[in-house]
Protein backbone atom coordinates (compact mmCIF):
# COMPACT_ATOMS: atom_id res chain seq x y z
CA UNK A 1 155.40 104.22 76.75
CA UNK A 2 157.03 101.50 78.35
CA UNK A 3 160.61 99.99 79.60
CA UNK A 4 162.39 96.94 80.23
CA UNK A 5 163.72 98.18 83.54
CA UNK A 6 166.13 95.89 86.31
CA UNK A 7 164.80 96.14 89.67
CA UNK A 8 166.69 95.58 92.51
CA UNK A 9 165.98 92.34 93.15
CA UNK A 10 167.82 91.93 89.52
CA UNK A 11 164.52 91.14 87.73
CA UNK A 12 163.74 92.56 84.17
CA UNK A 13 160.16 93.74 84.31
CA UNK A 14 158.48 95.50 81.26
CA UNK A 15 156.84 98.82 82.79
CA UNK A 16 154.46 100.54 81.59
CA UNK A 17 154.46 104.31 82.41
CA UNK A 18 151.15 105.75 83.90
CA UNK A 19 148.65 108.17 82.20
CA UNK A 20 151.21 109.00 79.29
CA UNK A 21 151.18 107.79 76.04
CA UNK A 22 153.48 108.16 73.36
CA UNK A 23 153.98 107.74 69.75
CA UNK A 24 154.68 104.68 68.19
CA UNK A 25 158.08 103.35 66.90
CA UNK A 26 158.19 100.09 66.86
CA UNK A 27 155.51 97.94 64.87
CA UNK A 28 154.57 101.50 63.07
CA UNK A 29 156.26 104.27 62.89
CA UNK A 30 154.31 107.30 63.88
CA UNK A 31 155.06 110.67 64.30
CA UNK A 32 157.68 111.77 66.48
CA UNK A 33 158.11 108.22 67.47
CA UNK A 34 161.21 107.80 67.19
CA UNK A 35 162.32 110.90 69.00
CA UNK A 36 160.01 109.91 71.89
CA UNK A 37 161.75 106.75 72.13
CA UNK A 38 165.26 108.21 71.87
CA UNK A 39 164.69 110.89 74.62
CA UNK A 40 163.40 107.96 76.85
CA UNK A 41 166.22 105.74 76.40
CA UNK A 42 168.56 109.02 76.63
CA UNK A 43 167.34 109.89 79.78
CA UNK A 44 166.60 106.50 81.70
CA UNK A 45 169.44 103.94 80.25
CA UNK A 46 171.59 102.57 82.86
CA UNK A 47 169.98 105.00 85.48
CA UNK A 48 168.98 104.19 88.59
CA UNK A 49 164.93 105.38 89.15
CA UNK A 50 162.52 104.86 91.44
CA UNK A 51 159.13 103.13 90.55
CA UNK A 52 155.51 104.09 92.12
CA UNK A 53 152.67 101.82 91.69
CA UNK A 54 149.09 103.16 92.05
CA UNK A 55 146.17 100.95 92.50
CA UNK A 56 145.95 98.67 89.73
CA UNK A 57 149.75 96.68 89.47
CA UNK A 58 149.99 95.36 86.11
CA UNK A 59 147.81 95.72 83.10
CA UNK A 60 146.60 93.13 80.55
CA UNK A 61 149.33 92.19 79.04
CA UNK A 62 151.39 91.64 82.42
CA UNK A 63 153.65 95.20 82.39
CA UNK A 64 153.70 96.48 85.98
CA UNK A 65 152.06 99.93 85.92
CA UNK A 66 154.28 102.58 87.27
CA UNK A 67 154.77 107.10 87.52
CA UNK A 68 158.57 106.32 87.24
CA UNK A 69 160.81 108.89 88.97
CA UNK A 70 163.94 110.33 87.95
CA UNK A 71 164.98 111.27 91.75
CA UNK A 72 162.77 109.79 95.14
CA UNK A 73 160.18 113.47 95.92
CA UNK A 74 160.37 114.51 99.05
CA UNK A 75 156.87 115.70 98.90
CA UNK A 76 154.70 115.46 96.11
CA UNK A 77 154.41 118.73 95.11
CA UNK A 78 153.59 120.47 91.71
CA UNK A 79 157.58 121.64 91.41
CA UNK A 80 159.07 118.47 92.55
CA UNK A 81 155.79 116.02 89.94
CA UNK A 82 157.11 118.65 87.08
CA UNK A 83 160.73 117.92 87.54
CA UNK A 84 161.60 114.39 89.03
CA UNK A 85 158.48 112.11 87.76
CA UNK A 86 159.66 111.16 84.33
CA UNK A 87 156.00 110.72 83.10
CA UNK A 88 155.08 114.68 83.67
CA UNK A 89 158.69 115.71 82.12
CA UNK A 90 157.82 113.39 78.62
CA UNK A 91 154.46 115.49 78.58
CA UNK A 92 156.46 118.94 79.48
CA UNK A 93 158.54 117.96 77.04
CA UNK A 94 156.16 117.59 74.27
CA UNK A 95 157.03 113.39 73.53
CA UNK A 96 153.63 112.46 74.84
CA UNK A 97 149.87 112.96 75.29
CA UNK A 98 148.06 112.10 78.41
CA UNK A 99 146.25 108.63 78.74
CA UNK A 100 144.69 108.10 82.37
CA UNK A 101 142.98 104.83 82.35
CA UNK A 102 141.37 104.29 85.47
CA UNK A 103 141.70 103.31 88.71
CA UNK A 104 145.22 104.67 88.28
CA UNK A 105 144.34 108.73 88.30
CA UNK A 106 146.47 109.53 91.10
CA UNK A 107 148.42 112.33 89.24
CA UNK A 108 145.28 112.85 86.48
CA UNK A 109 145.31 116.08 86.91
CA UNK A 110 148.63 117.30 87.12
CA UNK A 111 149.65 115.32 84.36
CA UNK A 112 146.76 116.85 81.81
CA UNK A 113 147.61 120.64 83.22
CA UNK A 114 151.13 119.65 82.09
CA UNK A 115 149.69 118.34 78.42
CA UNK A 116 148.17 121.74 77.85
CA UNK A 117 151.14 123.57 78.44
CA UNK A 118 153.10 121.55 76.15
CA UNK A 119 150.27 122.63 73.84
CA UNK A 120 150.28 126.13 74.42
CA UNK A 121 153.62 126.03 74.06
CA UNK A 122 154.20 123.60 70.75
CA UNK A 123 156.67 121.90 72.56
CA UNK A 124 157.73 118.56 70.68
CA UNK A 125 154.88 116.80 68.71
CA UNK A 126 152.29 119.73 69.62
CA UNK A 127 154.72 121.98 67.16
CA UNK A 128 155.12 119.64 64.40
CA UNK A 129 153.75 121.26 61.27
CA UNK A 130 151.20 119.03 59.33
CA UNK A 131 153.28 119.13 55.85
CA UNK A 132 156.40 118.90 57.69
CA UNK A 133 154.99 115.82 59.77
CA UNK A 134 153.39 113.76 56.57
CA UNK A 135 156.64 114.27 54.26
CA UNK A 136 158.41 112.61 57.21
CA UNK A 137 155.90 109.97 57.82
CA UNK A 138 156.22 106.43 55.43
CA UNK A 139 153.04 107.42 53.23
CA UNK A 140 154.66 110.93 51.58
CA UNK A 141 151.91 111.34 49.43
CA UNK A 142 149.67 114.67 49.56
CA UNK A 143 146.56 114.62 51.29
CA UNK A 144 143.88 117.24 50.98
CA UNK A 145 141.88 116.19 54.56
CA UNK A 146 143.01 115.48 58.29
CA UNK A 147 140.46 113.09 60.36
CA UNK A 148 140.51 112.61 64.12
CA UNK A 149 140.40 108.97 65.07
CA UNK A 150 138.71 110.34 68.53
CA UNK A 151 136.26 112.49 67.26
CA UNK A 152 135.63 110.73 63.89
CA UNK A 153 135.57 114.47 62.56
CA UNK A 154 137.64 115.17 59.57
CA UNK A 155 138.94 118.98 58.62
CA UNK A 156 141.24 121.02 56.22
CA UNK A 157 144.57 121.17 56.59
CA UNK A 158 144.92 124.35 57.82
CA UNK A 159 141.40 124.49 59.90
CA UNK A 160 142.19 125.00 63.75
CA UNK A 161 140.76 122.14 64.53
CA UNK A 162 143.05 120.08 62.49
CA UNK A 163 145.78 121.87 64.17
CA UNK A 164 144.92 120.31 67.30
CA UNK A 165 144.98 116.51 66.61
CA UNK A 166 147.64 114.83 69.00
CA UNK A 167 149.81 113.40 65.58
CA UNK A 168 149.12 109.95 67.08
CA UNK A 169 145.56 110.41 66.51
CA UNK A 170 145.49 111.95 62.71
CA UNK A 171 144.49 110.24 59.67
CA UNK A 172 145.49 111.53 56.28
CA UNK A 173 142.81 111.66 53.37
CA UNK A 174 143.49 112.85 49.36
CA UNK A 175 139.31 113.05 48.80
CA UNK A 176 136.69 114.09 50.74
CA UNK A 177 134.40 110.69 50.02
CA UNK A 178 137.33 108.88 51.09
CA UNK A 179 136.90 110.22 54.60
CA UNK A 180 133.12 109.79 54.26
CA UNK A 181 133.30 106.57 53.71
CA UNK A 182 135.59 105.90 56.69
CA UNK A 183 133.15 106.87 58.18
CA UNK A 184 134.16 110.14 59.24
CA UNK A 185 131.89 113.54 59.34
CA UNK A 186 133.30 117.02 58.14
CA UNK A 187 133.98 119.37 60.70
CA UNK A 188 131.28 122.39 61.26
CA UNK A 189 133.54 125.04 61.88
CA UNK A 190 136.39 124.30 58.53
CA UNK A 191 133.42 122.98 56.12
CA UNK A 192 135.65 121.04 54.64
């Protein structure tokens, strides 16, 4: 995810927010995109944040790297991360899925405890139901196979594997020689 933000100085810098990533909505359209990008804008438009750099500063294509913060912490405690660093609240929140890209890890592990809640809780794009998800996606037709661009596994619909691809990362197949010639394996567990 990232921000044209003003900083004080009255610069416009793009930032890019640390260790999250979230859906696309702007070149593609992915799931829960869009709502990931609305909730950002809802929340940080016109408000004044804070921005904390870790160790690299800006990233290849010249965004300054940042945990952005809703409110300044007055430690840097599991409560105060949770609530007041906007990063942990989009994973909380279910609008993204952890990306830590070294050397910025300072809040690594915090910020993947937070992911798994979201999870366990199907909060946001963890809850989106597969069906539900592809009919709203710009390809509506059926599919009969879900691959994991990570794993370059492919499963069932309903295996509970399948269930557990960040949306971000699925890819839709109608036949199972379609996925094989991706280049994708069938899962062990589903059989697919």
């Amino acid at each position: 995810m990232f921000l044209d933000i003003k900083l004080e100085s009255g610069k416009e810098e793009k930032v890019r927010f640390i260790g999250v990533n979230t859906p696309e909505s702007t070149t593609k359209v992915e799931p829960y995109g869009q709502e990931a990008a609305a909730y950002t804008k809802s929340k940080l438009l016109g408000k004044d944040v804070g921005l904390q750099l870790n160790v690299q500063e800006r990233d290849k294509y010249g965004r300054l790297l940042a945990y952005v913060w809703l409110s300044p912490p007055t430690k840097e405690s599991n409560e105060e991360i949770r609530t007041k660093m906007f990063n942990a609240v989009l994973l909380l929140e279910g609008y993204a899925q952890v990306m830590i890209v070294p050397p910025n890890v300072k809040y690594a592990e915090y910020l993947r405890k937070y992911q798994q809640e979201a999870r366990e809780k199907n909060a946001g794009l963890w809850g989106l139901d597969v069906k539900e998800e592809k009919s709203a996606s710009s390809n509506a037709t059926l599919f009969s196979y879900i691959g994991n661009k990570n794993s370059k596994k492919f499963h069932l619909p309903d295996c509970q594997w399948a269930k557990k691809i960040a949306p971000g990362n699925r890819v839709y197949f109608k036949l199972r020689d379609e996925a094989i010639k991706a280049g994708y394996e069938p899962c062990k567990v589903g059989k697919p």
